[in-house]
C-alpha atoms as a PDB file:
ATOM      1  CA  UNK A   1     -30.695  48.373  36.601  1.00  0.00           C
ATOM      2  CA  UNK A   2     -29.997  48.012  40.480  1.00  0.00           C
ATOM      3  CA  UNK A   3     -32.641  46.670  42.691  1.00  0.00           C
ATOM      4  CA  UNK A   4     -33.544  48.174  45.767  1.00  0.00           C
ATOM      5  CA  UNK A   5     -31.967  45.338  47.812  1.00  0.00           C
ATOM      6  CA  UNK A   6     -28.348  45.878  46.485  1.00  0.00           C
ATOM      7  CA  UNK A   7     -28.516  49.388  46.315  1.00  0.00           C
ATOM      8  CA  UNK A   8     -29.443  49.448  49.938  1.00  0.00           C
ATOM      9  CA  UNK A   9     -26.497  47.169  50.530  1.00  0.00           C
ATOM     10  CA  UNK A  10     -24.047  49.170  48.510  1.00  0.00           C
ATOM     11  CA  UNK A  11     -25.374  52.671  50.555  1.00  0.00           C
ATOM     12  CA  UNK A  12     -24.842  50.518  54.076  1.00  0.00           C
ATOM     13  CA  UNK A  13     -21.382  49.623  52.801  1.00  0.00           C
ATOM     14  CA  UNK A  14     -20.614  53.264  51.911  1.00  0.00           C
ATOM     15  CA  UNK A  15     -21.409  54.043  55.185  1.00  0.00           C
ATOM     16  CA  UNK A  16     -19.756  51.512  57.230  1.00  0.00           C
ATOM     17  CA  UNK A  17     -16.342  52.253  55.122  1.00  0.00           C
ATOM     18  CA  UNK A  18     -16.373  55.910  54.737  1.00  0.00           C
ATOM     19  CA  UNK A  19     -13.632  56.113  57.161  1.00  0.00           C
ATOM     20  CA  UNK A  20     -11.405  56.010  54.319  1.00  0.00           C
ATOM     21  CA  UNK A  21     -12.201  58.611  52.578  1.00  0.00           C
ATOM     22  CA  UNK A  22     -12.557  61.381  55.425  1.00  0.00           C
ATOM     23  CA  UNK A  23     -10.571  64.753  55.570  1.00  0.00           C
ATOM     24  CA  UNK A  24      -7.366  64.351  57.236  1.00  0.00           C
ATOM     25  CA  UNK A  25      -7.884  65.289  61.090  1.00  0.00           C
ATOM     26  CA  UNK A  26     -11.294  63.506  61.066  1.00  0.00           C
ATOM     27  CA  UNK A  27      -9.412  60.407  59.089  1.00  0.00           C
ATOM     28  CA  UNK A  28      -6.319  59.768  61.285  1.00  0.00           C
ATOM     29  CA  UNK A  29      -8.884  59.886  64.500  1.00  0.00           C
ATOM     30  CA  UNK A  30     -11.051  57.320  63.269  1.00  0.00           C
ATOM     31  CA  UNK A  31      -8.571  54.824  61.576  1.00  0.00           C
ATOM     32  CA  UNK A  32      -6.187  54.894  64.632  1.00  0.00           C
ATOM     33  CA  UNK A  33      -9.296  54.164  66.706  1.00  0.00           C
ATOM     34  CA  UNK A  34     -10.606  51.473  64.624  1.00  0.00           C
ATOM     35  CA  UNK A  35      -6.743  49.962  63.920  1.00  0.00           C
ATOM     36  CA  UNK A  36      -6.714  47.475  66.773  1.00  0.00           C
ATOM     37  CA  UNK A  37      -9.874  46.496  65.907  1.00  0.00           C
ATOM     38  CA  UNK A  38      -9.005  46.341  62.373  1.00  0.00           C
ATOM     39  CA  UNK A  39      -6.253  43.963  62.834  1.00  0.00           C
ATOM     40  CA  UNK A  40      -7.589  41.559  64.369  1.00  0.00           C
ATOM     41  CA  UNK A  41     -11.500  41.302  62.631  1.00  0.00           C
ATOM     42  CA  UNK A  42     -11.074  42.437  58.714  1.00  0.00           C
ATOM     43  CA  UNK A  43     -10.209  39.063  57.193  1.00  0.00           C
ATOM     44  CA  UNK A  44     -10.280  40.548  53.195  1.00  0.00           C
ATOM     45  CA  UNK A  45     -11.874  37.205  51.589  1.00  0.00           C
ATOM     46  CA  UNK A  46     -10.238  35.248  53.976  1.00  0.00           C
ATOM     47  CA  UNK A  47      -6.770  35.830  52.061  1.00  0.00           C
ATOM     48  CA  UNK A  48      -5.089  39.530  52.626  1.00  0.00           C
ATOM     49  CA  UNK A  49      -4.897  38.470  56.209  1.00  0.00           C
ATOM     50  CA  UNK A  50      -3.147  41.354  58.715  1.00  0.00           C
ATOM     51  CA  UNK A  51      -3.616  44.242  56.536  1.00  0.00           C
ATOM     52  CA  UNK A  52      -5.274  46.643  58.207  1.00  0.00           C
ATOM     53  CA  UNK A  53      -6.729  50.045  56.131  1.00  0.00           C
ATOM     54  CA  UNK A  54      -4.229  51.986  58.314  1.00  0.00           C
ATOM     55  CA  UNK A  55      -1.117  50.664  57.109  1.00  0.00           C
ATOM     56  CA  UNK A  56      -2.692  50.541  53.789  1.00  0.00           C
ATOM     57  CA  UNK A  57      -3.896  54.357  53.846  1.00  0.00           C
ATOM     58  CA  UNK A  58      -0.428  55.198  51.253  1.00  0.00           C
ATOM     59  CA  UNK A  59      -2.679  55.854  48.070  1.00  0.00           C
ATOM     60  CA  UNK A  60      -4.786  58.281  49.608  1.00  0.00           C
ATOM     61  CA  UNK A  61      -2.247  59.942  52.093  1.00  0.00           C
ATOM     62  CA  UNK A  62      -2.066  63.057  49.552  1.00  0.00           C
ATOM     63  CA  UNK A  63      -5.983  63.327  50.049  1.00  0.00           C
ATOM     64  CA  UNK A  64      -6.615  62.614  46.015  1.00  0.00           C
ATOM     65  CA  UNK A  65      -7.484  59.377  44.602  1.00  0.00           C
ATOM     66  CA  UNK A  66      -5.871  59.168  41.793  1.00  0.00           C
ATOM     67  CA  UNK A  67      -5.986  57.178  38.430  1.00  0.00           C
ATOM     68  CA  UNK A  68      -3.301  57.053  35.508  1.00  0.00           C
ATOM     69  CA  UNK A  69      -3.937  57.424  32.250  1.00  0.00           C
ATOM     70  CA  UNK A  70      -1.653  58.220  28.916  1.00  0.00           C
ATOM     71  CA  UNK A  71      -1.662  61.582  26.736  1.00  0.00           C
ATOM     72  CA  UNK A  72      -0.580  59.032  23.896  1.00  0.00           C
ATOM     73  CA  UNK A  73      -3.834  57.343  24.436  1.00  0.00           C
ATOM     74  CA  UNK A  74      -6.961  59.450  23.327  1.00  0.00           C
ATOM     75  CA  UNK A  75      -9.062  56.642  23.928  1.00  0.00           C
ATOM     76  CA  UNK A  76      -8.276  55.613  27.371  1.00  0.00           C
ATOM     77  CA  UNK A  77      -7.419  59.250  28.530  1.00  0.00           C
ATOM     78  CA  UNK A  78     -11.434  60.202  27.532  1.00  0.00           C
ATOM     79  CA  UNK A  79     -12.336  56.604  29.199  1.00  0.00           C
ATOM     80  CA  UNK A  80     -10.131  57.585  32.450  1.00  0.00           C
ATOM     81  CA  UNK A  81     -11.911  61.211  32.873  1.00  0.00           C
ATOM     82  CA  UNK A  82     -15.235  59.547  32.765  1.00  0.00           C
ATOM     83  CA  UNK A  83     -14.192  57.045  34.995  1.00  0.00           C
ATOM     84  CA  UNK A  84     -13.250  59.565  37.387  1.00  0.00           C
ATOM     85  CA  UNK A  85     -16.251  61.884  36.629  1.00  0.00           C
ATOM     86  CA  UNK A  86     -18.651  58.330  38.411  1.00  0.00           C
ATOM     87  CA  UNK A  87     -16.073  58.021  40.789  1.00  0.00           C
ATOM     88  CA  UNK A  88     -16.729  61.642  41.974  1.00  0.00           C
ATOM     89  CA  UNK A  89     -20.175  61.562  42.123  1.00  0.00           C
ATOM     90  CA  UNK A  90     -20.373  58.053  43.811  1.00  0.00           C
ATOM     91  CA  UNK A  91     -17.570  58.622  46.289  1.00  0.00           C
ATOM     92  CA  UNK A  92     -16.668  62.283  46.760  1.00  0.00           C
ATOM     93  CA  UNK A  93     -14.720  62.001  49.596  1.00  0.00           C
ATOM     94  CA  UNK A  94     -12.497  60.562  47.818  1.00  0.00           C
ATOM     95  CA  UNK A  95     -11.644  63.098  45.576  1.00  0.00           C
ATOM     96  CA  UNK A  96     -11.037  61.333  42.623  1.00  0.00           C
ATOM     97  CA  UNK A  97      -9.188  62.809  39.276  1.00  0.00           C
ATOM     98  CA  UNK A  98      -6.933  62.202  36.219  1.00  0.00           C
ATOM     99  CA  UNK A  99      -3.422  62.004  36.605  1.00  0.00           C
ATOM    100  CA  UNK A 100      -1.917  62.190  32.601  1.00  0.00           C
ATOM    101  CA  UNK A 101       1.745  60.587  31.735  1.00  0.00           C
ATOM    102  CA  UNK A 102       3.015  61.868  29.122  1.00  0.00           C
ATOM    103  CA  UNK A 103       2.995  58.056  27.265  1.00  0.00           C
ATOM    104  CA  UNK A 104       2.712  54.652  28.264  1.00  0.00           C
ATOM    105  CA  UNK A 105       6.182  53.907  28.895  1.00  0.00           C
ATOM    106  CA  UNK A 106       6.027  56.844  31.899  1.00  0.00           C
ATOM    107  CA  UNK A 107       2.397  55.152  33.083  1.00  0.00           C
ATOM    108  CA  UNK A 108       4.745  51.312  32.826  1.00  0.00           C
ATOM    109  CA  UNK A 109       7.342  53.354  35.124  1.00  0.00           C
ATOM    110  CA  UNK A 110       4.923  55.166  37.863  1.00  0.00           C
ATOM    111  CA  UNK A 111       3.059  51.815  38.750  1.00  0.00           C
ATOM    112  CA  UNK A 112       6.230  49.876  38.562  1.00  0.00           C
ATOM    113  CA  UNK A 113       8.152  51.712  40.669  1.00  0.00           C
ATOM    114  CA  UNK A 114       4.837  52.239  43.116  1.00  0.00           C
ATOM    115  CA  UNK A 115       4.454  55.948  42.913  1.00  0.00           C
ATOM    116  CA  UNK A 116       0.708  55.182  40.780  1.00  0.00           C
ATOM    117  CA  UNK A 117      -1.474  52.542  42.191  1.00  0.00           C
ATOM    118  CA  UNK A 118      -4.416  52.424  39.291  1.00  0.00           C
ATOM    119  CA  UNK A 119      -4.126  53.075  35.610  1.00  0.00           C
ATOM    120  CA  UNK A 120      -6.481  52.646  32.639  1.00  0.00           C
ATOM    121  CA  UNK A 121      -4.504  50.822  30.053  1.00  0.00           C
ATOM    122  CA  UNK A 122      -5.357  49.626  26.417  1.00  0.00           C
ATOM    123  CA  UNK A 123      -5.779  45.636  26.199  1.00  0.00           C
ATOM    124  CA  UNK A 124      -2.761  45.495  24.326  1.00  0.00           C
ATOM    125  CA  UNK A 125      -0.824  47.458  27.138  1.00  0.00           C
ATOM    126  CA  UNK A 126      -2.262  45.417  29.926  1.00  0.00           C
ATOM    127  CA  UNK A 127      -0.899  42.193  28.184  1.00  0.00           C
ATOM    128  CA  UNK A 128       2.296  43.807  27.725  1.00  0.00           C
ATOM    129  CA  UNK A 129       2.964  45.281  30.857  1.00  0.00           C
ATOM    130  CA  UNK A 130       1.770  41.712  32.520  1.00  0.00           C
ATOM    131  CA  UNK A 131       4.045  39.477  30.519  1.00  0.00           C
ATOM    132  CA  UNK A 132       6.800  42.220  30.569  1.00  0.00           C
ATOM    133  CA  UNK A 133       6.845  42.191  26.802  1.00  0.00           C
ATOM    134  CA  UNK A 134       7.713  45.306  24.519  1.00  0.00           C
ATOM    135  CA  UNK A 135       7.504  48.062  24.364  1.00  0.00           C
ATOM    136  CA  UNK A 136       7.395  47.389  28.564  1.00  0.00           C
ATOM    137  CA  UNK A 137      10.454  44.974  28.930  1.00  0.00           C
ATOM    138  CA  UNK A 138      12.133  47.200  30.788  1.00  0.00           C
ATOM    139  CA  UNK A 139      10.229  47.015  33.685  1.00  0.00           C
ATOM    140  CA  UNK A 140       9.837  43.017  33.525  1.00  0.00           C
ATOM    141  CA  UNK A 141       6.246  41.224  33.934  1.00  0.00           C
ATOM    142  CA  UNK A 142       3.837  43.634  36.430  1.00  0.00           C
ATOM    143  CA  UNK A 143       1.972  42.221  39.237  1.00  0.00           C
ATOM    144  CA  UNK A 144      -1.148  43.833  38.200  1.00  0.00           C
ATOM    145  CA  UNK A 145      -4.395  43.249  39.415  1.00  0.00           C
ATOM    146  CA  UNK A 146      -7.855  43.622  37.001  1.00  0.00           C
ATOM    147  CA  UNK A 147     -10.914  45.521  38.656  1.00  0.00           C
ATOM    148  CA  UNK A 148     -12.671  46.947  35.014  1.00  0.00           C
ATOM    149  CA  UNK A 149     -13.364  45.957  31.590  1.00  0.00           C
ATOM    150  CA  UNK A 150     -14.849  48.166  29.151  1.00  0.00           C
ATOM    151  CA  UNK A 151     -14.307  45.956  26.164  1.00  0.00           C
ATOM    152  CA  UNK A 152     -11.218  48.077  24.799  1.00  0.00           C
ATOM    153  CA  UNK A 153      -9.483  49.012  28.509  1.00  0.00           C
ATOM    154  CA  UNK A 154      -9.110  47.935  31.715  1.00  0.00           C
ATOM    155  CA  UNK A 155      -8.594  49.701  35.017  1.00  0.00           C
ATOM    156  CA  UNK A 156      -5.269  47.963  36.781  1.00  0.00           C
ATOM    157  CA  UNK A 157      -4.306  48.498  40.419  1.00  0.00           C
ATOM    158  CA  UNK A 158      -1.273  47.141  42.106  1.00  0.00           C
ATOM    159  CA  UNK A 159      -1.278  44.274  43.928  1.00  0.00           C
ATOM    160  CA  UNK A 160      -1.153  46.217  47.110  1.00  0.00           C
ATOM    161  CA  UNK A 161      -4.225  48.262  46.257  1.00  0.00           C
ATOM    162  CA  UNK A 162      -6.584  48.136  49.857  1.00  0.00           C
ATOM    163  CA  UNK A 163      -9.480  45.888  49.689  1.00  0.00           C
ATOM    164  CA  UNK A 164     -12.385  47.692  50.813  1.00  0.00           C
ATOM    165  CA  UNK A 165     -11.172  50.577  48.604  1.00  0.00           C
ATOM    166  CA  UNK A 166     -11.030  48.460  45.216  1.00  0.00           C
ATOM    167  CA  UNK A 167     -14.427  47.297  46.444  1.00  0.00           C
ATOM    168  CA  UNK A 168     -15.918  50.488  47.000  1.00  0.00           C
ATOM    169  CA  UNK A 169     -14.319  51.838  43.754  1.00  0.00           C
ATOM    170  CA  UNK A 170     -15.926  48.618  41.545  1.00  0.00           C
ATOM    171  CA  UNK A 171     -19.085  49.190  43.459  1.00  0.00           C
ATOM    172  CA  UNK A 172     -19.366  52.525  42.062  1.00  0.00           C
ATOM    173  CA  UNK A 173     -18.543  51.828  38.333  1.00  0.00           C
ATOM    174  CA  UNK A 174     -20.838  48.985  38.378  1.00  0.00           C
ATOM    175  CA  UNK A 175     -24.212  51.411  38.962  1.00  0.00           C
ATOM    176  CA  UNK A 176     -23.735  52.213  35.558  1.00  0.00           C
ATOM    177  CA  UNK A 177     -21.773  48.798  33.980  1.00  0.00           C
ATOM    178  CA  UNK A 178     -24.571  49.079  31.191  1.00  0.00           C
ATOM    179  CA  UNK A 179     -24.517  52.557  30.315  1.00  0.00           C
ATOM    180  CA  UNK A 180     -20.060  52.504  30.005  1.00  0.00           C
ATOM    181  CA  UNK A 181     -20.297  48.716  29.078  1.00  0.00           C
ATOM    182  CA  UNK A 182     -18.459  47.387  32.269  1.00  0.00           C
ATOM    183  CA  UNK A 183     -17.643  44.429  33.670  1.00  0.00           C
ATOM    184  CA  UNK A 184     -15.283  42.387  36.085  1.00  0.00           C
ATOM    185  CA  UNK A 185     -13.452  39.933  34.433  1.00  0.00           C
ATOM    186  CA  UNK A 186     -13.910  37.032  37.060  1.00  0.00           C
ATOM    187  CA  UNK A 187     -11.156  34.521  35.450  1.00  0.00           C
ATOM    188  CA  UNK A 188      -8.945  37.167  34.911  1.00  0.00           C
ATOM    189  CA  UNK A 189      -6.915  38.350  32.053  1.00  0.00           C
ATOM    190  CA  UNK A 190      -3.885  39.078  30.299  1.00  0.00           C
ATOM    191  CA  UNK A 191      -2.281  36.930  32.976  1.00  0.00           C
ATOM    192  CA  UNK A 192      -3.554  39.212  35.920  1.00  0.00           C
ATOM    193  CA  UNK A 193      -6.191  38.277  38.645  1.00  0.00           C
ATOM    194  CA  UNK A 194      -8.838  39.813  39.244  1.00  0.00           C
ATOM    195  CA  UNK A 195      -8.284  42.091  42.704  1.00  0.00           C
ATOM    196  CA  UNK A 196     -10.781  40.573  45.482  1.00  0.00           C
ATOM    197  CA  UNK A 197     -12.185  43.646  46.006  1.00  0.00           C
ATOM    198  CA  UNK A 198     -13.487  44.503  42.560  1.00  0.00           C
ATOM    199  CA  UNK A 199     -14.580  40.064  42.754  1.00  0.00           C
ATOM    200  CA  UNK A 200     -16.162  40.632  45.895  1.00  0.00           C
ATOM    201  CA  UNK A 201     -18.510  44.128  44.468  1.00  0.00           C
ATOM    202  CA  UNK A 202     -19.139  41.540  41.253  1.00  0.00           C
ATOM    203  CA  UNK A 203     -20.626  38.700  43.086  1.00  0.00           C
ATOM    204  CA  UNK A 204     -22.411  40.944  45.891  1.00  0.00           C
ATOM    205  CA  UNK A 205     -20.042  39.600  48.647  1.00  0.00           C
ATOM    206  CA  UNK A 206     -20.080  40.503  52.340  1.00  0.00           C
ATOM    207  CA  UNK A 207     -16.829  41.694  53.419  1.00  0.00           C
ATOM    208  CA  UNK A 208     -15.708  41.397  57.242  1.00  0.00           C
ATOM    209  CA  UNK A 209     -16.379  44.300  59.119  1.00  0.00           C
ATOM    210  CA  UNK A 210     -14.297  46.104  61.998  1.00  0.00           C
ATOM    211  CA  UNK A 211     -16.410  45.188  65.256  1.00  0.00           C
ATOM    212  CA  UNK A 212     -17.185  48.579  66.752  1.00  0.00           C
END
């Protein structure tokens, strides 16, 4: 169950980030404002160093956050929708919903070739797609990063995934990690880290914040 303290934290970090998921007009005015800033205060675990959310705004730029899942997969398709049902709830702004491939080796291609930047795939796939084994040789060992474990699936991002969004994203799974049997798989997995966002919502981490 979360306490009061950390869901107060979590609703102070909704608000100080919900920049990112604003409507268009309202978005562009308040990240271009807040870029300069950006650049030179949001230090993302004292690694990502000179990304600022602007330059990193590609995955929402069509207004729909979207996660990947796999008609071929019953499982993980049923696992992505509820996913995305939280997500929606949590974090409407951000418009969160399903996008299906028609199989796994489509799902290997989108996030390879950067056009999907989160997908819920089977353990086995997640192995496979990380060590660029089959059926996924094609597309050579991933760069994947881990953000959720439900014991059977895990929710990938790319390595370029922004860091206050992953963090926001785990944030919001997390309020019900019992009830969907969640976690963040600290040490990593399958041969992927874990992204710092989704590390930094697991241990309660501060991240840096633009100075206003």
């Amino acid at each position: 169950m979360t306490s009061p303290h950390r869901h107060r934290r979590y609703e102070k970090k909704r608000a100080q980030c919900s920049l990112f998921f604003q409507p268009d007009a309202r978005r562009r005015r308040l990240l271009l404002g807040a870029a300069a800033a950006l650049a030179a205060t949001l230090v993302p675990l004292r690694r990502a160093r000179g990304h600022t959310p602007y330059r990193q705004w590609d995955v929402f730029r069509k207004r729909y956050l979207l996660i990947l899942t796999s008609r071929s997969d019953a499982e993980g398709d049923a696992i992505g929708d509820a996913w995305v049902a939280l997500l929606r709830e949590r974090l409407p702004l951000s418009r969160a919903m399903v996008s299906r491939a028609r199989d796994m080796l489509r799902v290997a291609s989108l996030l390879r070739t950067d056009q999907a930047k989160l997908a819920v795939l089977s353990h086995a796939d997640a192995r496979a797609m990380s060590a660029g084994e089959p059926p996924h040789e094609e597309y050579g060992p991933m760069p994947l990063q881990l953000m959720i474990d439900n014991g059977t699936h895990v929710l990938v991002v790319r390595g370029d995934f922004p860091l206050h969004h992953g963090y926001l994203i785990t944030v919001s799974l997390l309020e019900r990690a019992q009830q969907l049997h969640l976690s963040v798989p600290l040490e990593g997995k399958f041969g992927m880290a874990v992204h710092p966002g989704a590390r930094a919502a697991a241990l309660g981490e501060e991240l840096d914040e633009p100075r206003s």
